[in-house]
Protein backbone atom coordinates (compact mmCIF):
# COMPACT_ATOMS: atom_id res chain seq x y z
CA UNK A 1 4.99 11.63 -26.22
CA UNK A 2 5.05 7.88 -26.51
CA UNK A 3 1.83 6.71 -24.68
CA UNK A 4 3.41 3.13 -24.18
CA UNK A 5 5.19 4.37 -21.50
CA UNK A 6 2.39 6.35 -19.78
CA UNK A 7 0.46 4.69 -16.58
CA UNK A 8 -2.25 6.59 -15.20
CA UNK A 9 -2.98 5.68 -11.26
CA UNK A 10 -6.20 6.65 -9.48
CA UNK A 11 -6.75 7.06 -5.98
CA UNK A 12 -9.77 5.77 -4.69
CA UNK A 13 -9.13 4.71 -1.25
CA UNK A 14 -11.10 7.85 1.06
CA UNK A 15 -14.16 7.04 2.79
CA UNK A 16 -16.07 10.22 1.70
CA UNK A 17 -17.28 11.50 4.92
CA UNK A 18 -18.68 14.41 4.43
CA UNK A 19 -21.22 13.24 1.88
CA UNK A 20 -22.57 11.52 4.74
CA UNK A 21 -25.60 9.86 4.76
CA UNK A 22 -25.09 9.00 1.37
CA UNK A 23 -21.22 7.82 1.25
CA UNK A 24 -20.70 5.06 4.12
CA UNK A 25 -18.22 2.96 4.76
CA UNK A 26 -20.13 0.09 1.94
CA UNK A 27 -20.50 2.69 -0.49
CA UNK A 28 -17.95 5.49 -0.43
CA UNK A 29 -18.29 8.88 -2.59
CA UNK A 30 -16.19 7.34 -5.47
CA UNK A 31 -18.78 4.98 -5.94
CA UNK A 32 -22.07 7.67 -5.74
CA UNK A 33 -23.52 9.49 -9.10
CA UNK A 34 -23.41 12.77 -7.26
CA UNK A 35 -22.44 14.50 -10.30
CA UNK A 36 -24.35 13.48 -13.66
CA UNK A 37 -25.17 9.56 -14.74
CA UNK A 38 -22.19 8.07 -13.41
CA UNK A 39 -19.62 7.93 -10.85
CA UNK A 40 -17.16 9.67 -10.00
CA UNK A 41 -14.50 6.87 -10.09
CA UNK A 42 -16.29 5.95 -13.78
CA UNK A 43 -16.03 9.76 -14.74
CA UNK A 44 -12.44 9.76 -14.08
CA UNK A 45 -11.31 6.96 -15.74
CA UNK A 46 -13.74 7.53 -18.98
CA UNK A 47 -11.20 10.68 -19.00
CA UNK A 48 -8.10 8.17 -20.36
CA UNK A 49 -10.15 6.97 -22.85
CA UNK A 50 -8.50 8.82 -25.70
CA UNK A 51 -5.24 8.75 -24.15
CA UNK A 52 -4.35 5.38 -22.80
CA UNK A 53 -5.13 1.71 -23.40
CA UNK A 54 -6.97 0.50 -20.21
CA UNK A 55 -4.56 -1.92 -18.85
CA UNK A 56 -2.68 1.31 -18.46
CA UNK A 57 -5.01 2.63 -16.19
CA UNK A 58 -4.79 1.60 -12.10
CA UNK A 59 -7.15 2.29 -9.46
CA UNK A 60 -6.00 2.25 -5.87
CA UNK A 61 -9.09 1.87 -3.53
CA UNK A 62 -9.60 0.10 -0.16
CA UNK A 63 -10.01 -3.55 -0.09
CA UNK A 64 -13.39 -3.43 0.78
CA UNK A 65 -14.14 -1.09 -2.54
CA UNK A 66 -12.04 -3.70 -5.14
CA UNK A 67 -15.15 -5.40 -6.59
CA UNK A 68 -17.64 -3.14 -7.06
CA UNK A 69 -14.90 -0.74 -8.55
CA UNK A 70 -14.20 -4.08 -10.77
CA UNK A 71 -17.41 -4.24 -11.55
CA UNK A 72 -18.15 -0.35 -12.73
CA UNK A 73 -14.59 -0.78 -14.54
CA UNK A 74 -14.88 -3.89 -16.49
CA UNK A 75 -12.52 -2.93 -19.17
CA UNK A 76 -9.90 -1.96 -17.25
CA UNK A 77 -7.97 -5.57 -16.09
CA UNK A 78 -8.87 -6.62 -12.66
CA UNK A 79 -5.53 -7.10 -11.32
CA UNK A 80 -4.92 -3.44 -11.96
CA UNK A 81 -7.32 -2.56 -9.22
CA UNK A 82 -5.83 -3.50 -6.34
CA UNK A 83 -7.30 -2.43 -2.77
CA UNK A 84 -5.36 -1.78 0.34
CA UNK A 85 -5.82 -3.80 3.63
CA UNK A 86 -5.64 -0.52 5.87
CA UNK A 87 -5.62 3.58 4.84
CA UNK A 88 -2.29 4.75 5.35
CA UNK A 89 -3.02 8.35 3.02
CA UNK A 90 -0.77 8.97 -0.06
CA UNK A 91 2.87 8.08 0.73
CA UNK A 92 2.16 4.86 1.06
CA UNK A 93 -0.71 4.67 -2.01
CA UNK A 94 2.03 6.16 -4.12
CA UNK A 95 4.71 3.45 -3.53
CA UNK A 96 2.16 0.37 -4.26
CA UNK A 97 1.54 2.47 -7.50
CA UNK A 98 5.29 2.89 -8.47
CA UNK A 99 5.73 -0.61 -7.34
CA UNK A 100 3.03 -1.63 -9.83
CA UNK A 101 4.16 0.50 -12.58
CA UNK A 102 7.58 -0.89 -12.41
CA UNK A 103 6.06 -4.44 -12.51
CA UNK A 104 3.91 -3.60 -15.63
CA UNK A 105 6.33 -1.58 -17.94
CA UNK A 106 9.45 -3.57 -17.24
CA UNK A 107 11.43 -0.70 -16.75
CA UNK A 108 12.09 2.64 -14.50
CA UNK A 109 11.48 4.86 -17.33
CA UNK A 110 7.45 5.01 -16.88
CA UNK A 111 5.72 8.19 -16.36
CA UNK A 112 2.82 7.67 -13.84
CA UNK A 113 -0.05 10.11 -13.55
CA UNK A 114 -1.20 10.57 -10.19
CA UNK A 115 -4.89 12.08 -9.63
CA UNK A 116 -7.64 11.72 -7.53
CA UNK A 117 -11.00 9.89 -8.11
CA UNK A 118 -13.12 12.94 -6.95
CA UNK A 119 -12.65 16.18 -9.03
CA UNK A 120 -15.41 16.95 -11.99
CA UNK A 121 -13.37 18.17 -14.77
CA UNK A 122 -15.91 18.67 -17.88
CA UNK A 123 -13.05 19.96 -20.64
CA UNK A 124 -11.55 16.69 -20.80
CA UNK A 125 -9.54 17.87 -24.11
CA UNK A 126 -8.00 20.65 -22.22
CA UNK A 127 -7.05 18.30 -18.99
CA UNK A 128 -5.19 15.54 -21.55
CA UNK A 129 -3.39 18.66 -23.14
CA UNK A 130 -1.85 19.67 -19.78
CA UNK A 131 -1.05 15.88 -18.93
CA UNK A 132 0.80 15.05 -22.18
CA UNK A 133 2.42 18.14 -21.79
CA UNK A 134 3.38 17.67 -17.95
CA UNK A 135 4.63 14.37 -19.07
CA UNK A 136 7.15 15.48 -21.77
CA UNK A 137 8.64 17.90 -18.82
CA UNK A 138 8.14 14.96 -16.76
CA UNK A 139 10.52 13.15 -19.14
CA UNK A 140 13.19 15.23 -18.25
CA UNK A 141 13.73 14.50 -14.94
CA UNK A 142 11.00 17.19 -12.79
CA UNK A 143 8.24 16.24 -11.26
CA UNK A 144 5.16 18.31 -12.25
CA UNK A 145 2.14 18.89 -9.94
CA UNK A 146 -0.74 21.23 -12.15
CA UNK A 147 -2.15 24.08 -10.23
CA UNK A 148 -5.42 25.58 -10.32
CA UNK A 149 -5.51 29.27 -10.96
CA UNK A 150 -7.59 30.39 -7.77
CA UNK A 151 -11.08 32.23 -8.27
CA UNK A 152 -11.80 33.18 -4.79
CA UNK A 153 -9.96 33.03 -1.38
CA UNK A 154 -10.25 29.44 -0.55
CA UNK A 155 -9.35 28.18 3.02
CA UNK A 156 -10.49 24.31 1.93
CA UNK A 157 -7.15 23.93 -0.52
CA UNK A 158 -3.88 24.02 -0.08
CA UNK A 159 -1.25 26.53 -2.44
CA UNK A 160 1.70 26.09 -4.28
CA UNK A 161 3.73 29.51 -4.89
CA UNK A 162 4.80 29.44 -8.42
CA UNK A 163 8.29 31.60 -8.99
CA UNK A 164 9.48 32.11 -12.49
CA UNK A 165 7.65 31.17 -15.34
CA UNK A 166 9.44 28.15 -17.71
CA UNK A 167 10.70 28.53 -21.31
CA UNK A 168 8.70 25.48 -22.59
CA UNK A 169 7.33 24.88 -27.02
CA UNK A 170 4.22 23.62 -25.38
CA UNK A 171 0.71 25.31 -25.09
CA UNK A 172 0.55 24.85 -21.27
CA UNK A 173 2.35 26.83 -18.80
CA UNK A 174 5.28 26.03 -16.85
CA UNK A 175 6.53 27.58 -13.33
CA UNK A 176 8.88 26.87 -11.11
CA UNK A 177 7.60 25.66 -7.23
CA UNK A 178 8.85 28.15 -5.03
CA UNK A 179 7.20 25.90 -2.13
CA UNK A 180 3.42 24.15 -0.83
CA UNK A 181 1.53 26.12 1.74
CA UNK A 182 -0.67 24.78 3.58
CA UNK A 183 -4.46 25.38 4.06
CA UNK A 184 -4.27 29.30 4.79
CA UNK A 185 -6.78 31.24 6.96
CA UNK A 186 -8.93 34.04 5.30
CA UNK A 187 -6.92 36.72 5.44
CA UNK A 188 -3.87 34.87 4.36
CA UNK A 189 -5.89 33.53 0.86
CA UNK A 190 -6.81 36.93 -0.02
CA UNK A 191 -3.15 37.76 -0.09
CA UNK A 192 -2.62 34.66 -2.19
CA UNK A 193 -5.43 35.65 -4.46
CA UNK A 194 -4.40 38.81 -4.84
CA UNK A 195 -0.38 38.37 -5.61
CA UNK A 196 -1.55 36.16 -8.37
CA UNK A 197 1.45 33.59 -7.94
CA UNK A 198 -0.13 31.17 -5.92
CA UNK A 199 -2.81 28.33 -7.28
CA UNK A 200 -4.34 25.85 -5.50
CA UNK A 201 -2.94 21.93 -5.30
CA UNK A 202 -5.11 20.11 -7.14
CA UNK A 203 -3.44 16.77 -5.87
CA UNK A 204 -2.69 15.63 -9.18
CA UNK A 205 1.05 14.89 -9.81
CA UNK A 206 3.62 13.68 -12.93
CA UNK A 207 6.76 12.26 -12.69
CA UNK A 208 8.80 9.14 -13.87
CA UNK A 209 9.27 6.10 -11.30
CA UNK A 210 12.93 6.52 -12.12
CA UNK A 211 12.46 10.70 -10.75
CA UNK A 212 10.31 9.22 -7.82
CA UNK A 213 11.96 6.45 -6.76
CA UNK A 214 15.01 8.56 -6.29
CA UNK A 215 13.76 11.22 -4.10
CA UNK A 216 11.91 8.38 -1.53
CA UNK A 217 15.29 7.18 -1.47
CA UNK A 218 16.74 10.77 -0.79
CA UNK A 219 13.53 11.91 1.51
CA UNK A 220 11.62 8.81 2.39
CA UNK A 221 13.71 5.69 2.64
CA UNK A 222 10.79 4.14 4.56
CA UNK A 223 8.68 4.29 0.94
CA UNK A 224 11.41 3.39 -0.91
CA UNK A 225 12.20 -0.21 1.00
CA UNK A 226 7.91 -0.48 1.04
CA UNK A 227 8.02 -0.12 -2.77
CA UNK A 228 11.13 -2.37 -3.45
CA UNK A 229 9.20 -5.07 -1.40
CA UNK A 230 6.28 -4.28 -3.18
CA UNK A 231 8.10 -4.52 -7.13
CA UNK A 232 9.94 -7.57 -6.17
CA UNK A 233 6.70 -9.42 -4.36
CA UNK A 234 4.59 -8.27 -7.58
CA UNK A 235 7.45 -10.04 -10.01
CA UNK A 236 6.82 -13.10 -8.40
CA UNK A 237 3.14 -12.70 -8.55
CA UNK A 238 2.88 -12.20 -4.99
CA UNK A 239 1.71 -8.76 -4.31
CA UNK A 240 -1.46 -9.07 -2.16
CA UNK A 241 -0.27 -11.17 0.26
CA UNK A 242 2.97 -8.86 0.36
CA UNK A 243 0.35 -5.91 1.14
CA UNK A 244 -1.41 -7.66 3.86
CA UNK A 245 2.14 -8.05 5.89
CA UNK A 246 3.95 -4.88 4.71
CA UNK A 247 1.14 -1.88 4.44
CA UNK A 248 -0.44 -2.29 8.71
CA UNK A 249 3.07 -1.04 9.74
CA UNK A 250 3.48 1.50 7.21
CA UNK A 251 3.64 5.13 8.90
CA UNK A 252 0.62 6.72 7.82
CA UNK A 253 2.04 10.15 5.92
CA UNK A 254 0.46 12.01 2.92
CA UNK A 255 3.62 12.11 -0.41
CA UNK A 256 3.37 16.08 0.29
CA UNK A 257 4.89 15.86 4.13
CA UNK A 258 6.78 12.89 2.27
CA UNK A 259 8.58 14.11 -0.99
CA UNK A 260 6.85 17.24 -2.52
CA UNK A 261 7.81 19.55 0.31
CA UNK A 262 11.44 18.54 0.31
CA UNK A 263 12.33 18.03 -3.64
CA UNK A 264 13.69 21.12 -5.33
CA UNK A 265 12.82 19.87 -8.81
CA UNK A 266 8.91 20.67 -8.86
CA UNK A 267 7.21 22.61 -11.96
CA UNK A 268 3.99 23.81 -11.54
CA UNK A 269 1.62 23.55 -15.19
CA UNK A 270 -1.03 26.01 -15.05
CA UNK A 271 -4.31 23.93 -15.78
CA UNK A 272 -6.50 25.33 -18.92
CA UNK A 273 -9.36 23.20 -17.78
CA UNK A 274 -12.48 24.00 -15.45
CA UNK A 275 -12.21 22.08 -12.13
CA UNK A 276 -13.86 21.33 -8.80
CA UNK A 277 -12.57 19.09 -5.76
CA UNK A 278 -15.83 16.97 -4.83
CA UNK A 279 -14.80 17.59 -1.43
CA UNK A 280 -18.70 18.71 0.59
CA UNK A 281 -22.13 18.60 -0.21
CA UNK A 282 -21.62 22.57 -0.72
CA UNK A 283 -19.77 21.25 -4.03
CA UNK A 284 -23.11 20.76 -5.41
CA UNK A 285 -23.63 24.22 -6.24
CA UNK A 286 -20.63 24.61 -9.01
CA UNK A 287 -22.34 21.69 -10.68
CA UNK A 288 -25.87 22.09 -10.36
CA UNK A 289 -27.98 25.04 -11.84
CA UNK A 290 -29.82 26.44 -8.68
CA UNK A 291 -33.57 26.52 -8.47
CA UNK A 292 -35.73 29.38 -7.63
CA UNK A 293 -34.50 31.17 -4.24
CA UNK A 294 -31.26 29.88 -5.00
CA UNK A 295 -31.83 26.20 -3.79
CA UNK A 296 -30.14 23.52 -5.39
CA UNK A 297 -32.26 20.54 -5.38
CA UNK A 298 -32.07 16.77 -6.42
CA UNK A 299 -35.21 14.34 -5.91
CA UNK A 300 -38.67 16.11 -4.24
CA UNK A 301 -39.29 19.02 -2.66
CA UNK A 302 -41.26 21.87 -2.07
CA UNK A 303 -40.93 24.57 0.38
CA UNK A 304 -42.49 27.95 1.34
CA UNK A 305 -39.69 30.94 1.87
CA UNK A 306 -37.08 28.85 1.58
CA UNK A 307 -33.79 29.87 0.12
CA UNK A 308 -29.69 29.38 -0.10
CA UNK A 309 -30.26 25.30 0.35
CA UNK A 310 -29.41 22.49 -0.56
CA UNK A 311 -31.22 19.51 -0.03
CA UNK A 312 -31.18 15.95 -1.64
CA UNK A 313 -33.49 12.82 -1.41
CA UNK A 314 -35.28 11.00 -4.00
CA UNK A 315 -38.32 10.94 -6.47
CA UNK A 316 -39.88 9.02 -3.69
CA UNK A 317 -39.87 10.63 -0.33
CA UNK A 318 -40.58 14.72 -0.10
CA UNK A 319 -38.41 16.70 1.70
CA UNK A 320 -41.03 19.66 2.23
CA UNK A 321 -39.09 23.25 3.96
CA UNK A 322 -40.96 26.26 5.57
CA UNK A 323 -38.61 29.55 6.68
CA UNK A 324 -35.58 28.34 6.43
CA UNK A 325 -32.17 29.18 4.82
CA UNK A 326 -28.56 28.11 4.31
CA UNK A 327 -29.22 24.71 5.15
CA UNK A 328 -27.64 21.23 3.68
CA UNK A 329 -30.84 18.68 4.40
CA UNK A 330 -29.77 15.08 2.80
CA UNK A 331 -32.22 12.26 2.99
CA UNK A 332 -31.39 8.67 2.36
CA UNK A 333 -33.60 5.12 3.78
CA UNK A 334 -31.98 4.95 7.15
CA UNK A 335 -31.08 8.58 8.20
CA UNK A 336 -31.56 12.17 7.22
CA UNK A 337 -29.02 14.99 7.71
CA UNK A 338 -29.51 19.05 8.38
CA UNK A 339 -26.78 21.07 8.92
CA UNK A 340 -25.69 24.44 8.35
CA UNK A 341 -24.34 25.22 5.17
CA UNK A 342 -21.56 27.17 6.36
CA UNK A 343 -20.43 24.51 8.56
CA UNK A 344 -20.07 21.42 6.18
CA UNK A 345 -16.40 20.25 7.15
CA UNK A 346 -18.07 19.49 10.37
CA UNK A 347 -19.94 16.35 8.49
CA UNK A 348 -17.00 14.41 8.93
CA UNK A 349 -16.63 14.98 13.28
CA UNK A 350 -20.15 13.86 13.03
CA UNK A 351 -19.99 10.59 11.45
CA UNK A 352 -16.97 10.07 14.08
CA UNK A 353 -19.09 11.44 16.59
CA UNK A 354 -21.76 8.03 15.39
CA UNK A 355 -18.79 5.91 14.70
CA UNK A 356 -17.60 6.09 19.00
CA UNK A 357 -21.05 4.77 19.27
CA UNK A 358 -21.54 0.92 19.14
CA UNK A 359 -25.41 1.29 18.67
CA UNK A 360 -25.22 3.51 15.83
CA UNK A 361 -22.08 1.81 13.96
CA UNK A 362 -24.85 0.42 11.47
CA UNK A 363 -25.86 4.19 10.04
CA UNK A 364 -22.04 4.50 9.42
């Protein structure tokens, strides 16, 4: 694999809701050491750093986000962290990336890795195995996404069913896509789990610009003219003031509705690696060794019968519990959360619950 030709491309754009009150609209989850000394945006670029020189590396983030991110990131350059003016999801994030990666290599024959700035991968070996691997198929004209083999019947992911497995030299495995499912109820994950042909979409994808480029054409033409606007403005040096007019009238559609749905050249690669989707404050448990009665506790507390919680502050302020169970309880200077644990997803109506009121906008 020639790594000259490689560009990986983070995206770092969500707000991070449901780590609310700690992620706000200043200070999104990307930019919070929920998981170990750094952040997560730090922890996934410190991945590349046996793989790919850092002016290889972009991060996509909103506009608000560029210079702290530029400031955590120092080596990477800062015109390769580019913010965008308004959150249109992925479709959109991915043309600005193929747009940049056809600016920076000179040529349509760049492989871009596409992956998310909030998953805690800890076998980084294994991970850059399954990448340089997926980007060798990549090479040849498919367009990988890497599937988690599920552990449990998750309702939180979405699935991709993999058909027949690929004749491929490499150490990873290879299916074909038989098709993306979406978020499944219970019932319909425990089928998943159990026919052992489905894995969970981790989000992170492989392909060439040339392979990409040709199915927004096919799929998307809307992408495709944003990204040709986007190349051509970047040539010319001109690519943030192209943004500002171009990306507010962009239809705001994720690149699975967009392309992966509709292309019939997907391979799945079976990941090798341990890995968990930052998505709730109930991802704190896969990451942090539970305390006595099954809490899971950063920063003071102490509690009588207390058990199943989790509950964060700080060394300074003690967050003190007395008969209670299966609660989230998150403390921060300026507001403190409790919720049920079962019903985390529901962080994020809350914070637009505060957000449709002017005199709470400052908590957001």
């Amino acid at each position: 694999m020639n790594h000259e030709n490689v560009y990986a491309v983070v995206m770092a754009g969500g707000k991070g809701e449901r780590f609310w009150p700690q992620s706000r609209l200043s200070h999104p989850k990307q930019l919070l050491r929920l998981i170990g000394n750094l952040t997560l945006i730090e922890q996934t670029v410190e991945r590349f750093d046996h793989m790919l020189q850092p002016d290889h590396i972009f991060v996509i983030t909103n506009q608000d986000y560029v210079a702290p991110m530029r400031s955590l990131l120092p080596r990477i350059p800062a015109e390769n962290i580019i913010g965008e003016p308004v959150g249109r999801d992925t479709g959109p994030c991915v043309a600005l990336a193929a747009a940049m990666v056809k600016a920076k290599a000179k040529n349509d024959d760049a492989v871009m890795v596409m992956l998310p700035a909030d998953h805690v991968i800890r076998d980084t070996p294994s991970l850059l195995q399954v990448i340089r691997d997926s980007v060798d198929v990549a090479e040849q004209g498919s367009i990988v996404t890497i599937g988690i083999e599920p552990t449990f019947p998750s309702t939180g992911y979405g699935y991709i069913h993999c058909g027949k497995k690929l004749e491929n030299p490499s150490s990873t495995q290879f299916y074909r896509s038989e098709g993306f499912r979406e978020k499944p109820d219970l019932e319909t994950a425990g089928k998943f789990l159990e026919e052992k042909c489905y894995f969970w979409n981790s989000g992170m994808f492989i392909w060439s610009e040339k392979v990409l480029n040709s199915a927004f054409r096919k799929y998307a033409p809307e992408l495709a003219a944003l990204q040709d606007s986007l190349y051509n403005a970047a040539l010319k040096g001109k690519l943030i003031d192209q943004l500002a007019i171009e990306f507010g009238k962009c239809r705001k559609i994720s690149i699975d509705y967009a392309v992966m749905e509709k292309v019939d050249n997907v391979v799945v690669a079976k990941s090798t690696f341990d890995w968990d989707d930052v998505g709730s404050w109930t991802a704190l448990r896969n990451q942090i060794r539970p305390e006595e009665n099954n809490n899971v506790v950063r920063g003071l507390h102490e509690a009588v019968d207390t058990k199943d919680c989790i509950i964060v502050s700080d060394a300074k302020h003690l967050v003190a519990t007395v008969d209670v169970q299966d609660l989230i309880i998150v403390h921060t200077d300026d507001a403190t959360l409790v919720c049920n644990a079962k019903s985390a997803q529901k962080i994020k109506d809350l914070v637009q619950q505060i957000g449709s009121k002017p005199e709470l906008s400052k908590f957001l």
